[in-house]
C-alpha atoms as a PDB file:
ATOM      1  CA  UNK A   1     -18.169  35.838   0.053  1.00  0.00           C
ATOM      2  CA  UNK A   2     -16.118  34.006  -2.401  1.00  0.00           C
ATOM      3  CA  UNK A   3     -17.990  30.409  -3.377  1.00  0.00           C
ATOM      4  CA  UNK A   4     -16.190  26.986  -3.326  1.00  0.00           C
ATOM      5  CA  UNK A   5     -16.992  23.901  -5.138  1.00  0.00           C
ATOM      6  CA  UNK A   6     -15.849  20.247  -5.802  1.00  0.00           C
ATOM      7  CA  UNK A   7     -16.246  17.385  -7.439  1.00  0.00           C
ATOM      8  CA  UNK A   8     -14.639  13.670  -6.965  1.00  0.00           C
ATOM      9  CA  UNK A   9     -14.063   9.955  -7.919  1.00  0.00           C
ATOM     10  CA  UNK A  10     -13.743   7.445  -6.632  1.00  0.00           C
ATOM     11  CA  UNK A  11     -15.341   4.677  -7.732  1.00  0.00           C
ATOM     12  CA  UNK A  12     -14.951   4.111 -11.430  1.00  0.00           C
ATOM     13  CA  UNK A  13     -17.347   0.966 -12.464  1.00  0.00           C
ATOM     14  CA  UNK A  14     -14.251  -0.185 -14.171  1.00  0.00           C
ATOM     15  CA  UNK A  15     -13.657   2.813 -16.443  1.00  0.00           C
ATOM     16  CA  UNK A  16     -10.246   3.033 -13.823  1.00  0.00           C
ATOM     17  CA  UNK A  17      -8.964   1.734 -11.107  1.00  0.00           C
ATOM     18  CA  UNK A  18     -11.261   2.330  -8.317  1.00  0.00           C
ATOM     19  CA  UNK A  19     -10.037   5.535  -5.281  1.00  0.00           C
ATOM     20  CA  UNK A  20      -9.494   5.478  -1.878  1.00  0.00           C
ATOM     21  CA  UNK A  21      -9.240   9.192  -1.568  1.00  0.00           C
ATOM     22  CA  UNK A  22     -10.714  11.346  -3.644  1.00  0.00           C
ATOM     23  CA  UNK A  23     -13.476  12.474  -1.347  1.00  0.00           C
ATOM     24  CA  UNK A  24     -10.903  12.510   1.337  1.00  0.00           C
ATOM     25  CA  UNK A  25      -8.785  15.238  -0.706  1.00  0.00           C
ATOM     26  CA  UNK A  26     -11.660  17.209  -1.937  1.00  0.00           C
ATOM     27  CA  UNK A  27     -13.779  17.788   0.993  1.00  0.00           C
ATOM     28  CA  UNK A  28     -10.988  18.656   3.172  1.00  0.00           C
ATOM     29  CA  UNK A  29     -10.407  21.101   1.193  1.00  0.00           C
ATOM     30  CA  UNK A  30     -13.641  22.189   0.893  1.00  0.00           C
ATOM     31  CA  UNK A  31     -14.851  22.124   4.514  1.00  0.00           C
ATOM     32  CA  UNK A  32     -11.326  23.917   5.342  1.00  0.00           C
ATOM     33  CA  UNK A  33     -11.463  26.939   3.241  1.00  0.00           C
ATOM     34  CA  UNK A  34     -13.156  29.875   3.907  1.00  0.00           C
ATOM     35  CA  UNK A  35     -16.016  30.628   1.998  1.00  0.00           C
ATOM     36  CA  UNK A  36     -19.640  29.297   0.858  1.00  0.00           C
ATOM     37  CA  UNK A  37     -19.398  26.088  -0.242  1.00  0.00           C
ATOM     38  CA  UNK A  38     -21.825  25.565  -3.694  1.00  0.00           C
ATOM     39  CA  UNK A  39     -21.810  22.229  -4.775  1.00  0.00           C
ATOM     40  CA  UNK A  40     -19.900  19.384  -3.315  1.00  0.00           C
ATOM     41  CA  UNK A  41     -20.634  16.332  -5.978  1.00  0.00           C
ATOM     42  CA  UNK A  42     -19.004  13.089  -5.627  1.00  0.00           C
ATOM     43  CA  UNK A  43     -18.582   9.514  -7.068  1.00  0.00           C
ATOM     44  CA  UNK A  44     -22.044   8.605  -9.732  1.00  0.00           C
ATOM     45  CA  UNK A  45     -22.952  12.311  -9.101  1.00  0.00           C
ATOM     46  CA  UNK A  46     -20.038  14.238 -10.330  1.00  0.00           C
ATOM     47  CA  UNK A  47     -20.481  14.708 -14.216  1.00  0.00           C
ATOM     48  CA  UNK A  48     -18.239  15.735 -16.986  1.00  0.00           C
ATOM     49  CA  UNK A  49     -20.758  17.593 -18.127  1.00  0.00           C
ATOM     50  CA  UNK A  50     -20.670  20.065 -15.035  1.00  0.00           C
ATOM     51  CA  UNK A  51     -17.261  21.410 -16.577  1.00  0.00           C
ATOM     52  CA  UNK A  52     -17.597  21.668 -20.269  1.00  0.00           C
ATOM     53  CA  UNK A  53     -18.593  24.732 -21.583  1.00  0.00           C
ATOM     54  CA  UNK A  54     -21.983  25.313 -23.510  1.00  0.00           C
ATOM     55  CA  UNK A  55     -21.878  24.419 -27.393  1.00  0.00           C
ATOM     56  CA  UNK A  56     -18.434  22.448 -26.789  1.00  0.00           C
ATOM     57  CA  UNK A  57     -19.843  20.014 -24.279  1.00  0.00           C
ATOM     58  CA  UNK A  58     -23.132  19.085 -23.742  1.00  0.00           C
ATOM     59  CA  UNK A  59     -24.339  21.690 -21.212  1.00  0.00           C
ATOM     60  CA  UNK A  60     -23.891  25.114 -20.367  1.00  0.00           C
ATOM     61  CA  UNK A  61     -21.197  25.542 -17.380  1.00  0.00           C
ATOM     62  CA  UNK A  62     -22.562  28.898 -16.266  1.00  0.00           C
ATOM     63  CA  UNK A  63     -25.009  25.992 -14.093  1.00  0.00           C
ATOM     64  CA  UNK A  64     -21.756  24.699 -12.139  1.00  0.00           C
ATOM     65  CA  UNK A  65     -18.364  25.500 -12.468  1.00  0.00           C
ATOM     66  CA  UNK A  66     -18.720  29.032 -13.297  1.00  0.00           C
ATOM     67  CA  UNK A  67     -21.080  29.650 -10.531  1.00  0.00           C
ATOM     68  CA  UNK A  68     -18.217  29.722  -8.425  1.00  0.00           C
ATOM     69  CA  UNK A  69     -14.675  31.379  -8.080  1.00  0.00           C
ATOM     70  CA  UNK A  70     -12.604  28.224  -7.843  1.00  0.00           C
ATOM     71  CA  UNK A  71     -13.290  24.539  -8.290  1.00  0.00           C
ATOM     72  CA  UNK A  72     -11.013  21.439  -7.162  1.00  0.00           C
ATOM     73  CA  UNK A  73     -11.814  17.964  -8.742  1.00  0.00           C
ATOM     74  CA  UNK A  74      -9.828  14.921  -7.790  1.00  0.00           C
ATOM     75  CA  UNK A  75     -10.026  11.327  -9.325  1.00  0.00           C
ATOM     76  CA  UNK A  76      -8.053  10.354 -12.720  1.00  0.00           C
ATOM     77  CA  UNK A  77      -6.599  12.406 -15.241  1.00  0.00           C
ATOM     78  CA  UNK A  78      -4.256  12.251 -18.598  1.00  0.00           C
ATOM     79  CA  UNK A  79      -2.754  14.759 -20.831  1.00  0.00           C
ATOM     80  CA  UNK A  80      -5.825  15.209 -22.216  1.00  0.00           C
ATOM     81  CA  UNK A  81      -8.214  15.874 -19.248  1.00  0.00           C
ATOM     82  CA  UNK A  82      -9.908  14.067 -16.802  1.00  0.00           C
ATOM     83  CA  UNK A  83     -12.116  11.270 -16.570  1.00  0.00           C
ATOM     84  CA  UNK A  84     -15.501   9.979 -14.544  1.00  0.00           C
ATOM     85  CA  UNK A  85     -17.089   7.324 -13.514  1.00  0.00           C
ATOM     86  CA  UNK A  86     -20.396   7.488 -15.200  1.00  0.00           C
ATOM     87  CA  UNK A  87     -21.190   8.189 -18.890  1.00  0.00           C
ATOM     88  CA  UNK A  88     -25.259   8.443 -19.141  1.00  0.00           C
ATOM     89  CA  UNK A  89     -24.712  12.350 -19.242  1.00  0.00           C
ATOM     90  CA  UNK A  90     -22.328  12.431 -21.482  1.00  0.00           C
ATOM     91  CA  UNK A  91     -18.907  10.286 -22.422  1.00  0.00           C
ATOM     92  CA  UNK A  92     -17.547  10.666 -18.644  1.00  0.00           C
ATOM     93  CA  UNK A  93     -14.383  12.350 -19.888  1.00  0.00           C
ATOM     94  CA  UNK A  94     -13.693  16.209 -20.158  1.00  0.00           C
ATOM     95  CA  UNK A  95     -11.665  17.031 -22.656  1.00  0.00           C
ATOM     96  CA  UNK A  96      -9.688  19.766 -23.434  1.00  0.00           C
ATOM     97  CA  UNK A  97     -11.933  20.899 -26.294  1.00  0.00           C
ATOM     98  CA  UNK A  98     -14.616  21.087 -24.423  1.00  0.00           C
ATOM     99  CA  UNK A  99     -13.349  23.665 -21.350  1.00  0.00           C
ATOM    100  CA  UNK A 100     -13.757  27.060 -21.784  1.00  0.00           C
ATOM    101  CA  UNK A 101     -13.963  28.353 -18.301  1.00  0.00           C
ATOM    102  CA  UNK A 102     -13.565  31.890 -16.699  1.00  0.00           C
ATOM    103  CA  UNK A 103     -17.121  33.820 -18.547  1.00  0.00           C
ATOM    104  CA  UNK A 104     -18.737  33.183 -15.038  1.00  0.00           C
ATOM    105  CA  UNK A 105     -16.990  33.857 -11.964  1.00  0.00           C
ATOM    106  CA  UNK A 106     -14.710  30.827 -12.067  1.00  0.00           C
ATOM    107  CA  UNK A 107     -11.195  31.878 -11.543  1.00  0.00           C
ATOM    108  CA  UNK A 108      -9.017  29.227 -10.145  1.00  0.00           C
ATOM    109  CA  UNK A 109      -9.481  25.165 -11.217  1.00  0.00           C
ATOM    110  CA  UNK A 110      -7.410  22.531  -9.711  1.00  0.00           C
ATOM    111  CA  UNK A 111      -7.479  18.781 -11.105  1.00  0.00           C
ATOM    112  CA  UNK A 112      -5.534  16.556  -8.075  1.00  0.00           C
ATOM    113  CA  UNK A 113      -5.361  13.950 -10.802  1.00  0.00           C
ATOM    114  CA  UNK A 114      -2.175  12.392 -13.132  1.00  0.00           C
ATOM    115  CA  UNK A 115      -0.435  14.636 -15.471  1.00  0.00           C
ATOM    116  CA  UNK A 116      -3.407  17.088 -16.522  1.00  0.00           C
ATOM    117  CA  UNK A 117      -0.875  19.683 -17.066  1.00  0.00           C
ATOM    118  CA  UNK A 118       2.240  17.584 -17.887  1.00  0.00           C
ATOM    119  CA  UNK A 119       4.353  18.792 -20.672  1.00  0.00           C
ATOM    120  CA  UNK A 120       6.750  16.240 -21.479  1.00  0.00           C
ATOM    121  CA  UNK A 121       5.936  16.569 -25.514  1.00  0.00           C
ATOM    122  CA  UNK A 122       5.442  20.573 -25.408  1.00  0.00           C
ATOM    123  CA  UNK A 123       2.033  20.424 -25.851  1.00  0.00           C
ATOM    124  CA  UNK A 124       0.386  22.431 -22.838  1.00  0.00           C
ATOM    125  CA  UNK A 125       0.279  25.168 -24.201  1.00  0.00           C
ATOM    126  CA  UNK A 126      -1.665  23.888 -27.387  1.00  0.00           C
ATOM    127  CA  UNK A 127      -4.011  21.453 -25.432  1.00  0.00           C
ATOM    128  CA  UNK A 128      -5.679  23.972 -22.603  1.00  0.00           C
ATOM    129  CA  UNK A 129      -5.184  27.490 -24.177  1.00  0.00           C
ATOM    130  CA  UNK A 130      -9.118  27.838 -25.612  1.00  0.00           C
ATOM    131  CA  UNK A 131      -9.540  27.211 -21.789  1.00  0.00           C
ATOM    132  CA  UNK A 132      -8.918  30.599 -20.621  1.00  0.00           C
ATOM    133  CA  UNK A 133     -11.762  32.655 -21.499  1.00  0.00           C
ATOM    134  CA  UNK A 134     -11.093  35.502 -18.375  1.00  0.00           C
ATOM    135  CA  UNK A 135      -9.782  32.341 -16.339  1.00  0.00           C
ATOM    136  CA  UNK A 136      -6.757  32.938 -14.379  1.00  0.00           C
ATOM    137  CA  UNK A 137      -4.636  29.972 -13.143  1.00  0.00           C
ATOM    138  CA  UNK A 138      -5.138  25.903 -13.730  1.00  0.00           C
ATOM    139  CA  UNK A 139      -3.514  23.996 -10.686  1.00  0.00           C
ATOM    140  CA  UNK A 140      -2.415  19.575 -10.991  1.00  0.00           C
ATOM    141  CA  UNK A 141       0.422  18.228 -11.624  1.00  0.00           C
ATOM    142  CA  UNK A 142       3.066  17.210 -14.483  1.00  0.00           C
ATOM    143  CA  UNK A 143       3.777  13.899 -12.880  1.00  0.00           C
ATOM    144  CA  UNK A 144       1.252  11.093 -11.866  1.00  0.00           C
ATOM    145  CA  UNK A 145      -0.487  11.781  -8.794  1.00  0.00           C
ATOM    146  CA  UNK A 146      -0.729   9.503  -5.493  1.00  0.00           C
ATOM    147  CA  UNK A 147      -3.740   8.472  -4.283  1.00  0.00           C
ATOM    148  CA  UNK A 148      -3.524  10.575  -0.696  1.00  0.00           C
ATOM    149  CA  UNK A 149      -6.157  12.562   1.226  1.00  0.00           C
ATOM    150  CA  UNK A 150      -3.249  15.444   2.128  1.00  0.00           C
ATOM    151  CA  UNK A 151      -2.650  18.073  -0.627  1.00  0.00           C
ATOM    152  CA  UNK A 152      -6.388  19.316  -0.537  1.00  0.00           C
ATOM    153  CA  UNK A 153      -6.500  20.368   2.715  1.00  0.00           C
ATOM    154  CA  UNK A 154      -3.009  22.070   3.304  1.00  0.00           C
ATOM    155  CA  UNK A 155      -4.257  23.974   0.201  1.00  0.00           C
ATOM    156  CA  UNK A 156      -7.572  25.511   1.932  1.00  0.00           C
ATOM    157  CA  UNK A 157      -5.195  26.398   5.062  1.00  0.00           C
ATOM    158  CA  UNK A 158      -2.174  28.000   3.161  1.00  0.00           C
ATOM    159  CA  UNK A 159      -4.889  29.665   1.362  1.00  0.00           C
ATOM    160  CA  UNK A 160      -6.624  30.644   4.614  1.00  0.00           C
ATOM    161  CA  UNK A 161      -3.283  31.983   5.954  1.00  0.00           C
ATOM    162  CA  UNK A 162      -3.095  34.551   3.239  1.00  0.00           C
ATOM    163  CA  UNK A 163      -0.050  32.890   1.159  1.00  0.00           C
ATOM    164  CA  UNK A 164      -1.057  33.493  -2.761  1.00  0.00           C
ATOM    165  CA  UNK A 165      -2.665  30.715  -4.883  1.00  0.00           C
ATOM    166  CA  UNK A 166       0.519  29.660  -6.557  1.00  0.00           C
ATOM    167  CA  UNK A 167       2.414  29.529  -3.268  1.00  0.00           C
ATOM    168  CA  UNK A 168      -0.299  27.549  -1.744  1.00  0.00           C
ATOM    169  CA  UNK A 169      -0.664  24.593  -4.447  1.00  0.00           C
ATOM    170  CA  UNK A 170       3.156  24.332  -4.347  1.00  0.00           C
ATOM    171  CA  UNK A 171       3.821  23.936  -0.652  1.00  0.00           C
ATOM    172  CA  UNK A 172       0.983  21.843  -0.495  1.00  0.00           C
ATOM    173  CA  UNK A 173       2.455  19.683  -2.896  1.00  0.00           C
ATOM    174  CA  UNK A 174       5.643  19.780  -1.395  1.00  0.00           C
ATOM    175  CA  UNK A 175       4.058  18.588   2.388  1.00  0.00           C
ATOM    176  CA  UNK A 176       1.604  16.126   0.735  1.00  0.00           C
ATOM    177  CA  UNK A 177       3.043  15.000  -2.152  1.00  0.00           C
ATOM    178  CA  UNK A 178       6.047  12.180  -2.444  1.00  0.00           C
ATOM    179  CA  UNK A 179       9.320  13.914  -3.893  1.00  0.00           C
ATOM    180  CA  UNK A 180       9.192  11.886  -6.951  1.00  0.00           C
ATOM    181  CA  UNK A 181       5.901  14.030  -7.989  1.00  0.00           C
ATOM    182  CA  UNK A 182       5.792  17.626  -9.779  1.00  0.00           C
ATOM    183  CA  UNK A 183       3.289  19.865  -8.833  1.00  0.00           C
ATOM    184  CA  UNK A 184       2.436  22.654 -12.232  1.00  0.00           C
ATOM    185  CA  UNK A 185       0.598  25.226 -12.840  1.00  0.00           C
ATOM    186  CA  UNK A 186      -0.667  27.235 -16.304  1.00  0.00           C
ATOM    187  CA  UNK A 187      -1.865  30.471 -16.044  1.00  0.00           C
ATOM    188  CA  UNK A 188      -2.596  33.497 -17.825  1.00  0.00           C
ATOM    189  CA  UNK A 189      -0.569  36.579 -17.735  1.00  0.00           C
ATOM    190  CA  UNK A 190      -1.516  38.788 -20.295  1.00  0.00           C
ATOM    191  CA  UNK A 191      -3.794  42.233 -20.841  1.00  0.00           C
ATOM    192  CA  UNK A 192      -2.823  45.221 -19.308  1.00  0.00           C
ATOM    193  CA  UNK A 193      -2.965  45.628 -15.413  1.00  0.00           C
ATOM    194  CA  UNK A 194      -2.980  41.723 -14.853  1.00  0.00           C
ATOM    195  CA  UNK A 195      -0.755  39.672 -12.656  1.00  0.00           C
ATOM    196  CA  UNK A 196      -2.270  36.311 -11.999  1.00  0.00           C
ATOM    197  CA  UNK A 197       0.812  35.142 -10.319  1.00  0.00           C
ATOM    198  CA  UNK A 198       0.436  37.448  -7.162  1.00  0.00           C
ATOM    199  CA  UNK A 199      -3.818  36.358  -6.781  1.00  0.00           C
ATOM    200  CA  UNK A 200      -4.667  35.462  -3.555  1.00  0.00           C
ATOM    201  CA  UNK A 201      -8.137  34.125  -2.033  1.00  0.00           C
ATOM    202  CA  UNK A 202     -10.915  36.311  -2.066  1.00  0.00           C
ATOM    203  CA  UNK A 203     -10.798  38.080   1.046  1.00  0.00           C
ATOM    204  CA  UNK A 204      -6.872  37.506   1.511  1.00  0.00           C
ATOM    205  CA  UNK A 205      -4.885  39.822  -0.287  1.00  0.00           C
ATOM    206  CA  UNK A 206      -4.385  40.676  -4.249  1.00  0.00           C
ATOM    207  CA  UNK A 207      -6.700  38.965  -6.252  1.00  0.00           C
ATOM    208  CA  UNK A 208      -5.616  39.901 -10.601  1.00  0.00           C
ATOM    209  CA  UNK A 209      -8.491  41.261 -12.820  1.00  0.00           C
ATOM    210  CA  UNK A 210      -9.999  38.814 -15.686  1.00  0.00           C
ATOM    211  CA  UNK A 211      -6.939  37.833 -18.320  1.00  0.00           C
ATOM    212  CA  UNK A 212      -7.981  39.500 -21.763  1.00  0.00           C
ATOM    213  CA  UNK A 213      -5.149  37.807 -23.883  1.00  0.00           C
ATOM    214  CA  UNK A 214      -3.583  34.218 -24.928  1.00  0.00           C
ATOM    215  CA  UNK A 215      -0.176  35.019 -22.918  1.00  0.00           C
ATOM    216  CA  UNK A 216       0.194  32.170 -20.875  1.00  0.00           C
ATOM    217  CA  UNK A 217       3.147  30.799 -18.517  1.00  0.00           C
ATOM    218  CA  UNK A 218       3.532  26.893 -17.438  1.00  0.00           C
ATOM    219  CA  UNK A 219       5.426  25.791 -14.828  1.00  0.00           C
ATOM    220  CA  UNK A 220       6.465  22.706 -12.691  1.00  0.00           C
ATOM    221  CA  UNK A 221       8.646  22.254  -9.435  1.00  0.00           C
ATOM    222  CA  UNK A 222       9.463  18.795  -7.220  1.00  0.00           C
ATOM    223  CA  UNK A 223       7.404  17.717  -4.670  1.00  0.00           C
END
């Protein structure tokens, strides 16, 4: 069976402003969809480490993140990646320069956290595209993100009910988002026989072969 894991923030030790929800967000969406669930890491636990890819980062992700076919973190995020509330493993932020994700099994990674993927200066593109190494789709949002324990679960059921990954993070979005808020998504479309827009869960329909090439497609739609 497919494998499942998360990680979450919500207490920051004034690196942020503290959560209410993060936990709330990720587990539901974690305890919802179908699957085995790996690694569940929250709060002092969840490291930035855990994400960054070996010789980048600090640590060799084939441990965590690429154990698994998709991973959902939720706590605060910029442009630029995402951040944590400890440091003692590394600097508590991933950065873009240090993901490289997809040489395991990971295919899917969704950051419920601000403006990961927004795009306002054309920079996407640039910032995550030494990311995809056989990775297929990244799932957040342009806009800021609220602070809500919703989106994460509608996710696991749309996914449950067989709709495809991108179809899922939208209308979950859309039913647990606030209209002012953009869902996005970046993924990678290129090398022959690959459609990453049509994947579904494992087990649910259509799932794309590894992307081979730097082709990649952004987009963004209202919540």
């Amino acid at each position: 069976m497919a494998r499942i894991g998360i990680e979450w923030v919500n207490k920051y030790h004034g690196r942020g402003r503290d959560l209410n929800n993060a936990q709330k967000q990720a587990e539901r969406f974690y305890y919802k969809l179908s699957g085995v669930k790996a690694f569940n890491w929250g709060d002092d636990y969840a490291w930035d480490i855990d994400f960054e890819e070996e010789g980048v980062g600090v640590f060799d992700v084939t441990s965590w993140v690429e154990r698994v076919h998709i991973v959902l973190f939720s706590g605060h995020g910029c442009p630029n990646g995402v951040r944590f509330g400890v440091v003692g493993h590394d600097d508590g932020e991933l950065h873009y320069t240090e993901a490289k994700w997809g040489n395991g099994v990971l295919n899917w990674i969704c950051f419920d956290s601000c403006r990961v993927l927004n795009n306002d200066d054309s920079g996407v593109f640039d910032r995550w595209r030494n990311a995809f190494d056989g990775l297929h789709i990244i799932l957040g949002f342009d806009t800021a993100a609220n602070d809500k324990p919703y989106v994460g679960r509608y996710f696991a059921e749309l996914l449950n009910d067989g709709y495809t990954v991108i179809n899922a993070w939208k209308k979950a979005c859309i039913e647990g988002e606030e209209s002012d808020k953009k869902w996005a998504y970046l993924r990678s479309a290129g090398g022959s026989g690959v459609n990453t827009y049509y994947d579904h869960w494992h087990g649910k329909g259509w799932v794309s072969k590894d992307p081979t090439n730097s082709w990649r497609v952004w987009t963004r739609g209202g919540c």
